[in-house]
Protein backbone atom coordinates (compact mmCIF):
# COMPACT_ATOMS: atom_id res chain seq x y z
CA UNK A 1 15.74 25.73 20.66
CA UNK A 2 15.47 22.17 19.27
CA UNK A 3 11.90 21.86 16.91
CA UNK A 4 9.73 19.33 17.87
CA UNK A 5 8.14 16.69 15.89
CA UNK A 6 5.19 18.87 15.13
CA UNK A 7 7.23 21.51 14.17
CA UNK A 8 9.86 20.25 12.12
CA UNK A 9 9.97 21.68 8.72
CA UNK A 10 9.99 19.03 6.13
CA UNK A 11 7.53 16.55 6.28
CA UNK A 12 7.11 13.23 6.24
CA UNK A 13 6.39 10.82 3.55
CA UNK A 14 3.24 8.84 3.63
CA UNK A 15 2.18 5.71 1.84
CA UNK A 16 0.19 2.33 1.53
CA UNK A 17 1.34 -0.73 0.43
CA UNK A 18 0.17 -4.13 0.04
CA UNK A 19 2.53 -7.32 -0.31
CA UNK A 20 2.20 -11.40 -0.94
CA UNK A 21 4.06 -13.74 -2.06
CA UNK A 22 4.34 -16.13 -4.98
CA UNK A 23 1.01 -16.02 -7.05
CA UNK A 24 0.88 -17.08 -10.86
CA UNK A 25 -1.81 -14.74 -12.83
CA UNK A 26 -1.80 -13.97 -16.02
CA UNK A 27 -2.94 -9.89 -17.48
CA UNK A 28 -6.11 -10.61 -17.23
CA UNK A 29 -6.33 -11.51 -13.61
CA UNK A 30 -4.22 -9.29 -12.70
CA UNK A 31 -6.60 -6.29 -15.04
CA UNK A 32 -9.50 -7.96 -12.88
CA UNK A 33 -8.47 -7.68 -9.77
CA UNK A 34 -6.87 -3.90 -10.31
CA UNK A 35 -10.33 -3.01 -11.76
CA UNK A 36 -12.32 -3.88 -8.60
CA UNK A 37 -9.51 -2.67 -6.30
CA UNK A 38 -9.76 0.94 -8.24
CA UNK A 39 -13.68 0.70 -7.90
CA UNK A 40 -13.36 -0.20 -4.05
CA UNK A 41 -11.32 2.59 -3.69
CA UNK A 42 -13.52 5.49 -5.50
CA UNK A 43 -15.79 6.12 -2.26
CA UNK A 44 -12.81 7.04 0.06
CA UNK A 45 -12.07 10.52 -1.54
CA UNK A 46 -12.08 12.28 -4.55
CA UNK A 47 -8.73 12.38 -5.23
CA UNK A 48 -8.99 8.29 -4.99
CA UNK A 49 -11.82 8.14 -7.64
CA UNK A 50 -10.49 9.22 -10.91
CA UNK A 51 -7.47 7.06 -12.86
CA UNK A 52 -5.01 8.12 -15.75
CA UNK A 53 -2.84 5.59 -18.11
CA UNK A 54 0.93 6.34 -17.13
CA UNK A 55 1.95 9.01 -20.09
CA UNK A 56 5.50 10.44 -21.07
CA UNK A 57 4.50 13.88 -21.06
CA UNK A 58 3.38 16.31 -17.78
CA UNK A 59 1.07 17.78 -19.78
CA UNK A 60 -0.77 14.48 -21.49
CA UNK A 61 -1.40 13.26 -17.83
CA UNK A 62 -5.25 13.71 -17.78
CA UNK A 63 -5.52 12.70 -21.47
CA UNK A 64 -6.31 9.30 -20.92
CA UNK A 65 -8.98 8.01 -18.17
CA UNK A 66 -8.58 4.73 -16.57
CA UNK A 67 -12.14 5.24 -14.79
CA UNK A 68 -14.27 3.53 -14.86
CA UNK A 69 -12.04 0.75 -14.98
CA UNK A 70 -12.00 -1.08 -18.75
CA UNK A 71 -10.32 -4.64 -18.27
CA UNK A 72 -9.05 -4.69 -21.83
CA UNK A 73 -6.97 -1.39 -21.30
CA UNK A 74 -5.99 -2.91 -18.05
CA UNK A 75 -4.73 -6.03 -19.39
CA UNK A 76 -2.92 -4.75 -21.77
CA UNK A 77 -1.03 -2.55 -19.81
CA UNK A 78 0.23 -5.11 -17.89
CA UNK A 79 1.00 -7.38 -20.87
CA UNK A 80 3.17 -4.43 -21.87
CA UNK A 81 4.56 -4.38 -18.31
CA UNK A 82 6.33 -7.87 -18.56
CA UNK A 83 9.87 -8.59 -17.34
CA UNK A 84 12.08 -8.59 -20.13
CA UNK A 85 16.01 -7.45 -20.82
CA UNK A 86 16.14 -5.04 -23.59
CA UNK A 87 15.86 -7.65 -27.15
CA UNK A 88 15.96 -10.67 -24.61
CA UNK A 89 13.90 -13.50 -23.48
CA UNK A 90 10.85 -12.53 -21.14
CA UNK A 91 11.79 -13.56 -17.47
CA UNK A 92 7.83 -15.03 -16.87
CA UNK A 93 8.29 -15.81 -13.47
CA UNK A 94 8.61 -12.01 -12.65
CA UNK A 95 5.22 -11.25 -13.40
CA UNK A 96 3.95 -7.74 -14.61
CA UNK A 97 4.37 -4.37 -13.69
CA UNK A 98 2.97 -0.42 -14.59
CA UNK A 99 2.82 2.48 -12.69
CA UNK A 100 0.07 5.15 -12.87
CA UNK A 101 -1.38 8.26 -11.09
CA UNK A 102 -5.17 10.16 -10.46
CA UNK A 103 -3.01 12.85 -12.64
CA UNK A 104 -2.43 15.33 -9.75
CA UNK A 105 0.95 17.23 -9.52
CA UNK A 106 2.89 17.78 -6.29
CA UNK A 107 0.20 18.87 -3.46
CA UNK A 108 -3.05 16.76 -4.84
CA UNK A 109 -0.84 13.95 -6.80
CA UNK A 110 -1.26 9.70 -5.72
CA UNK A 111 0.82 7.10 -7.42
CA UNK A 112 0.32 3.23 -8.19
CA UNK A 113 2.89 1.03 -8.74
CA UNK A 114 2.14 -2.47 -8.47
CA UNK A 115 3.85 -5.86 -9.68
CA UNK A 116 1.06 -8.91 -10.43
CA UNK A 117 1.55 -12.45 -11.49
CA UNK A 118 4.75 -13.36 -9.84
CA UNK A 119 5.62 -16.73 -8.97
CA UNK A 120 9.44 -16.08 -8.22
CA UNK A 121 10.55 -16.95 -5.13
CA UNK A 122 12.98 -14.08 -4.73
CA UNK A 123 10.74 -10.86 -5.84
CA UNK A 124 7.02 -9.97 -3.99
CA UNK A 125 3.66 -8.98 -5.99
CA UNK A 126 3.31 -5.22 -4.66
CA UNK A 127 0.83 -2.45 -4.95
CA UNK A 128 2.19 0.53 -3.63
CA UNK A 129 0.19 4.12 -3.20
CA UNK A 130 2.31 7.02 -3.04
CA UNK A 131 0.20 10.04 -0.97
CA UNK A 132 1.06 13.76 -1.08
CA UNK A 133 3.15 14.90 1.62
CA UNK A 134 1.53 18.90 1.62
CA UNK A 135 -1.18 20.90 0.17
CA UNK A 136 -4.82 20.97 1.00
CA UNK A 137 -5.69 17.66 1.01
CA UNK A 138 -2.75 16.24 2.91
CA UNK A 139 -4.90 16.04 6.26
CA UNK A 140 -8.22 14.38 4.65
CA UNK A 141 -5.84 11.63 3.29
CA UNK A 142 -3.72 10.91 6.46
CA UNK A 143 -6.69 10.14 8.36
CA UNK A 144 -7.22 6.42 9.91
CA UNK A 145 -11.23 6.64 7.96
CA UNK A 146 -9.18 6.86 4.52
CA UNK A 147 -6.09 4.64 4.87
CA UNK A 148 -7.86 2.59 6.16
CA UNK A 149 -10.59 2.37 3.51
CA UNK A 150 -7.55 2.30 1.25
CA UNK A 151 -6.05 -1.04 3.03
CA UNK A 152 -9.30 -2.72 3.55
CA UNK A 153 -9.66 -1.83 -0.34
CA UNK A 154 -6.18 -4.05 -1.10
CA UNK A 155 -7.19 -6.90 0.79
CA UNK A 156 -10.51 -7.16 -0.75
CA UNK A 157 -9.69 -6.99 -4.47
CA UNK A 158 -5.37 -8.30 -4.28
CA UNK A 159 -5.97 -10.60 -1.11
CA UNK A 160 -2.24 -10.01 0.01
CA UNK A 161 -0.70 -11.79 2.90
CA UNK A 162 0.04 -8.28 4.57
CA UNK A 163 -0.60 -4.01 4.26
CA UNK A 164 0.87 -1.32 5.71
CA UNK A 165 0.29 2.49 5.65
CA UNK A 166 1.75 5.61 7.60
CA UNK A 167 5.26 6.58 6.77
CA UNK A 168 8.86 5.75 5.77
CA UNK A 169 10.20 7.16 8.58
CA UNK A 170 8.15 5.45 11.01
CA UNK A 171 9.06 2.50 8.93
CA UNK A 172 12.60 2.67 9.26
CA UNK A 173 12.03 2.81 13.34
CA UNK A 174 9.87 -0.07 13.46
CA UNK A 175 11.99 -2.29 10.97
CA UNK A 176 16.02 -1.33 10.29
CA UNK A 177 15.83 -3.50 7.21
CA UNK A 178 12.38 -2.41 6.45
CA UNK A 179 10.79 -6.04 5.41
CA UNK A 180 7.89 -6.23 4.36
CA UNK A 181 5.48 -8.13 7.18
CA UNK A 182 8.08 -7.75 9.77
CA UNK A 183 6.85 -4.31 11.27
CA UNK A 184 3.87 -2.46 12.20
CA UNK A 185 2.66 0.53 10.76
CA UNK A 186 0.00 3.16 11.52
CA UNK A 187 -2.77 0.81 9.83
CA UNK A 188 -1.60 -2.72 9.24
CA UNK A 189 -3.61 -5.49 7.47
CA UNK A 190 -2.60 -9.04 8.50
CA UNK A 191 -4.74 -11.79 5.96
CA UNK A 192 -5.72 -15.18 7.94
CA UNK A 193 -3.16 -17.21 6.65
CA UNK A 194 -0.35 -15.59 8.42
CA UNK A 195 -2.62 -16.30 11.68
CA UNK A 196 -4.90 -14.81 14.00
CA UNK A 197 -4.03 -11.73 15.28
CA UNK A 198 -4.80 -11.38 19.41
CA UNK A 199 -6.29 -9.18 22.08
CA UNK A 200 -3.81 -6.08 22.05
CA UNK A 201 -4.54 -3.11 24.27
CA UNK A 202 -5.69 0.45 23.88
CA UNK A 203 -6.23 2.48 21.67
CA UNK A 204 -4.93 -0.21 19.17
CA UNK A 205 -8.42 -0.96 17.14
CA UNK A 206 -8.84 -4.51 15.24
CA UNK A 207 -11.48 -4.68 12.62
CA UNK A 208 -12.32 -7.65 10.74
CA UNK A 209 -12.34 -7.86 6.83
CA UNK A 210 -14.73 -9.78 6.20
CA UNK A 211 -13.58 -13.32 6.07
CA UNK A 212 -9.55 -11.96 4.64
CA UNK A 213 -8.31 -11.03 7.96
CA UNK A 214 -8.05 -8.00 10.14
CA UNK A 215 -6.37 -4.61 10.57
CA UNK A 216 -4.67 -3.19 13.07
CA UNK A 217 -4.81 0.55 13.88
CA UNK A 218 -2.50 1.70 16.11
CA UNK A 219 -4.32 4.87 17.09
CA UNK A 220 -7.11 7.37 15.74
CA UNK A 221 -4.32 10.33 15.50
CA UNK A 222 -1.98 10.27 12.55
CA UNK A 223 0.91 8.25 14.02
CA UNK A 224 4.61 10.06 13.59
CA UNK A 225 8.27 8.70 13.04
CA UNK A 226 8.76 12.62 15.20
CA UNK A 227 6.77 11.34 18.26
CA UNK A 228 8.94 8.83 20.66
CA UNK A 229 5.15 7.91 22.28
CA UNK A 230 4.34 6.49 18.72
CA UNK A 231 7.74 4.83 18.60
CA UNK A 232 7.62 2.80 21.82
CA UNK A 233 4.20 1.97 21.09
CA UNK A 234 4.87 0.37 17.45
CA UNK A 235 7.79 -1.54 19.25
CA UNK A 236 5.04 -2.59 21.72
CA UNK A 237 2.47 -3.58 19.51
CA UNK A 238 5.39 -4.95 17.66
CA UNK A 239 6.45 -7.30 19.86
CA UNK A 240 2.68 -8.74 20.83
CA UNK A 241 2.30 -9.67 17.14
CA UNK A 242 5.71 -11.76 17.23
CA UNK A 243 4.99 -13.18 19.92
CA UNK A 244 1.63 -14.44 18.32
CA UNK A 245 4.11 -15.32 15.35
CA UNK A 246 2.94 -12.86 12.95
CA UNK A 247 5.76 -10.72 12.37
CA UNK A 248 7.32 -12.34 9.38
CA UNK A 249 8.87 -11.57 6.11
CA UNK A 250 6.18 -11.81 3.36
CA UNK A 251 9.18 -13.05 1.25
CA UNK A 252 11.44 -15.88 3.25
């Protein structure tokens, strides 16, 4: 017999990412705004409250706290994160980059990657959060309460033009190319300048961000590339946003 989607064996990937285009900083706006996007996210959930400097070794993960955030250790991790070819010229434009985690291992670990101060016109500022896909806290973080918390979090502090979370998979349905801005994902953050978002029918929830913009949650249960109901209705919801003109590219 074929497995369901609630069945199937290997689960999906989760995530949260937040995108916008062209924005000069230098380190030290990029330091401040990771600092009060780290401090947004602490009340969320434990495993969102406690920060590590990236390390080389498995076993030096927890070795160096990031929390509370210090701006001078911030800023000069993303001076060391600049664009550069190995003994060549630093490509400015390209901004500044570091990845780091809360120093948990497979079933408890979360990632940051994000990209600051980039004013190219080909390459997006990013800040990505990779989630654990099993293990005991998998269901307290896929929960609308804490992605949620975790988008409104990104808008606040990196004021992107747009923020997704829920999975790659579902991503791939909603998007073939998988744009950023062009698709709709479990929780979606749209900031004002890409437009108002409209009336869109239940169970779809908008809440404001305070004067950013708004997100968009496509239901209260965790939304599943396995589940051809959650399909059609991204494609739905999809479609009202375009036709509202907010499905874009982030990047033209």
């Amino acid at each position: 017999m074929t497995a369901s989607f609630e069945t199937t064996t290997w689960p999906e990937m989760y995530y949260a990412g937040a995108y916008w285009g062209p924005r000069e900083e230098s380190p030290e706006e990029c330091a401040r705004r990771t600092a009060e996007f780290l401090n947004l996210l602490s009340p969320y959930d434990p495993l969102l409250a406690t920060w590590y400097k990236p390390t080389r070794s498995l076993k030096d993960v927890r070795k160096y706290p990031l929390m509370p955030p210090d701006l001078s250790t911030l800023t000069e991790l993303f001076r060391r994160g600049v664009n550069r070819e190995r003994g060549g010229p630093v490509f400015a434009s390209l901004g500044f980059s570091f990845s780091f985690g809360n120093g948990g291992l497979e079933t408890d670990g979360v990632h940051l990657r994000m990209t600051c101060g980039c004013y190219s016109e080909v390459n997006a500022n990013v800040c990505v959060m990779s989630l654990p896909s099993k293990g005991p806290h998998t269901e307290r973080l896929m929960s609308v309460p804490v992605l949620s918390g975790v988008l409104r979090s990104m808008a606040l502090a990196l004021d992107p033009d747009w923020a997704v979370a829920g999975s790659h998979e579902y991503r791939k349905q909603m998007n073939a190319d998988s744009t950023a801005g062009a698709f709709v994902g479990w929780v979606t953050y749209q900031s004002r300048r890409r437009g108002t978002v409209p009336p869109l029918p239940a169970p779809v929830r908008i809440e404001p961000v305070e004067d950013k913009g708004a997100l968009i949650i496509l239901s209260p249960e965790r939304i599943s590339a396995r589940n051809p109901e959650h399909i059609e209705q991204g494609h739905r919801i999809g479609a009202l946003l375009a036709k509202a003109g907010l499905m874009r590219p982030v990047m033209p």
